[in-house]
Protein backbone atom coordinates (compact mmCIF):
# COMPACT_ATOMS: atom_id res chain seq x y z
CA UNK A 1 76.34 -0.50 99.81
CA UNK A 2 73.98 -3.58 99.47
CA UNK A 3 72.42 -4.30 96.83
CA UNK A 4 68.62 -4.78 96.71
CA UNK A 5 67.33 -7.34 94.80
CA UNK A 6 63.79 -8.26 95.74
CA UNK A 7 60.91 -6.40 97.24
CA UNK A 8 58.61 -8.55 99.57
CA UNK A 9 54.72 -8.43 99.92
CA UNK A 10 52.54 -9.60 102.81
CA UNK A 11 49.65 -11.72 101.42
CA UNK A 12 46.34 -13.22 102.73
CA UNK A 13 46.62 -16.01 100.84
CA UNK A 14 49.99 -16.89 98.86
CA UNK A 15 48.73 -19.54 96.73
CA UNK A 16 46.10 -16.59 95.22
CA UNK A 17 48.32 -13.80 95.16
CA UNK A 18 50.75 -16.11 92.52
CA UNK A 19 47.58 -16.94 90.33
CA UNK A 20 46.97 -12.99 90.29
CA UNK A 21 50.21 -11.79 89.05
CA UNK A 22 51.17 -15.01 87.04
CA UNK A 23 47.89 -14.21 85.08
CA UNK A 24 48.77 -9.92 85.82
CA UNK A 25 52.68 -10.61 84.12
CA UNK A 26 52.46 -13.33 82.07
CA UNK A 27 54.30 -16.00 83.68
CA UNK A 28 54.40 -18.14 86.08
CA UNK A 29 56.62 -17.87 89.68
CA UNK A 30 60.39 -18.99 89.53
CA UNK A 31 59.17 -20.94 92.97
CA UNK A 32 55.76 -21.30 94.87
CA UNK A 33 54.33 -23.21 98.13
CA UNK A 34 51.31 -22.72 100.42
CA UNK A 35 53.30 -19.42 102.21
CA UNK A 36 55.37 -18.10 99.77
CA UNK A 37 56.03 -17.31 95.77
CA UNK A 38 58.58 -15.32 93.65
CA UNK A 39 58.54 -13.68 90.88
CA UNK A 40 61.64 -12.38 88.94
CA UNK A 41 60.14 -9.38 86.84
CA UNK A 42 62.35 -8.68 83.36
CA UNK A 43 64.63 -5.95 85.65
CA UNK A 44 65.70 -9.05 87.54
CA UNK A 45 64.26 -8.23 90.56
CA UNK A 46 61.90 -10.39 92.58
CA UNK A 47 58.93 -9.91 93.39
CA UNK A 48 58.01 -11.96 96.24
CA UNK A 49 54.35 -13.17 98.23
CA UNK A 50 54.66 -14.31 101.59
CA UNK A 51 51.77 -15.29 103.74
CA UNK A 52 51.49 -12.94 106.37
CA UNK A 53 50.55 -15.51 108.68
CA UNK A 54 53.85 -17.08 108.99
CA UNK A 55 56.13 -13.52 108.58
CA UNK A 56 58.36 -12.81 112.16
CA UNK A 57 58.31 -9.82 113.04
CA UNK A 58 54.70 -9.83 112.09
CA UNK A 59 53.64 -6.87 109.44
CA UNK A 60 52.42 -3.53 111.38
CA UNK A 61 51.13 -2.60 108.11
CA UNK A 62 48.40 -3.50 105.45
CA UNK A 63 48.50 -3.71 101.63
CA UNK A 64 47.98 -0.49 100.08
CA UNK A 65 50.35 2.15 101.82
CA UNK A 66 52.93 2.19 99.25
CA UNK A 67 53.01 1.27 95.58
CA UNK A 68 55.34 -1.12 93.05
CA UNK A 69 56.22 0.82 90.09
CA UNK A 70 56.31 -0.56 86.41
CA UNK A 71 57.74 2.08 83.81
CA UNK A 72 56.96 1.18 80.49
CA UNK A 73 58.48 3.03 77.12
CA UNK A 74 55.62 5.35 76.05
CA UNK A 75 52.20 6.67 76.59
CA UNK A 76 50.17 4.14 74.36
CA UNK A 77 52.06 1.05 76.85
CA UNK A 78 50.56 2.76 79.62
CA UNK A 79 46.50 2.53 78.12
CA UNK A 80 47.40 -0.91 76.46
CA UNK A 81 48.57 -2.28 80.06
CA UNK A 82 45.61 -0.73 81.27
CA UNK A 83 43.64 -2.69 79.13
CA UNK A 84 45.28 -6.20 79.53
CA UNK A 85 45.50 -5.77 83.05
CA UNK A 86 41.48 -4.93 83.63
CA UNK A 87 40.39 -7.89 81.38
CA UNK A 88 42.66 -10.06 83.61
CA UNK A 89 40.44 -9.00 86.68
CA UNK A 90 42.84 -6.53 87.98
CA UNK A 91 40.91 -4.23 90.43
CA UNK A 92 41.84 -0.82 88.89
CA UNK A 93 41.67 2.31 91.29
CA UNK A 94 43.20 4.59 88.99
CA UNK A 95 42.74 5.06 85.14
CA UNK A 96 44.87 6.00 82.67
CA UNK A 97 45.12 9.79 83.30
CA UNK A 98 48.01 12.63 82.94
CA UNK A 99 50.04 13.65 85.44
CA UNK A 100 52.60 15.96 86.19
CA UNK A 101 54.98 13.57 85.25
CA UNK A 102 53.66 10.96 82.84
CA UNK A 103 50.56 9.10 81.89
CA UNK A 104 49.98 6.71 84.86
CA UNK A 105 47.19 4.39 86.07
CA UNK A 106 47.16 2.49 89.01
CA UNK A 107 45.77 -1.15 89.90
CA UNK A 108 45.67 -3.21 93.58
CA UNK A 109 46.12 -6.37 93.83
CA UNK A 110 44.02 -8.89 96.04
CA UNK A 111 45.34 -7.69 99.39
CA UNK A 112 45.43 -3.94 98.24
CA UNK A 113 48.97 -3.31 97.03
CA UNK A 114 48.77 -0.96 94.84
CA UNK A 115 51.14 -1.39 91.11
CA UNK A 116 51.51 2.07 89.21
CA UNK A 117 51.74 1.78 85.38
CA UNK A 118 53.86 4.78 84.44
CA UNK A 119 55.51 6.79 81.56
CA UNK A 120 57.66 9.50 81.89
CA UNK A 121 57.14 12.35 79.60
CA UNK A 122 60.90 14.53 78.79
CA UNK A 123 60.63 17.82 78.89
């Protein structure tokens, strides 16, 4: 089997999406230009914004139609993210609230990917 190691977003503008989530995570991308940035998030993937402009095959698809998950530890994580991330400018679409499975909230970036905050809650 192969191993994934990076998940790929299209971006308007690449230069914008990196000053989002360098300001969203906390530091800055492990390499940048005009078309493209990466992140590597503390699972050791990477995360990484490419200008749609210059992506063959060009994307079908637009930002928003599937979502980036972050699980943090416990339920308090999950309202304190909330908080850091909506006083960082993060457009939030989703507040903290309950769910079957956890507390969750949800953000979306500047071209409308959406990032889940999560906690699982054992039963």
């Amino acid at each position: 089997m192969i191993a994934s190691n990076s998940i790929l977003l299209y971006v308007t503008d690449a230069p914008a999406s990196a000053r989002f989530y360098a300001k969203l995570l906390g530091k800055e991308p492990v390499e940048a230009s005009e078309t493209f940035a990466m992140f590597i998030l503390p699972s050791g993937l990477g995360l990484g914004l490419w200008g749609k402009a210059g992506v063959e095959p060009a994307p079908a698809a637009a930002g928003g139609g599937s979502e980036i998950g972050f699980k943090v530890a416990a339920t308090d994580m999950v309202d304190a993210t909330h908080t850091d991330w909506q006083a960082k400018g993060a457009n939030i679409v989703m507040a903290p609230t309950d769910l079957d499975f956890g507390r969750s909230f949800v953000a979306a970036d500047p071209d409308g990917h959406r990032l889940r905050v999560y906690t699982v809650t054992e039963v």
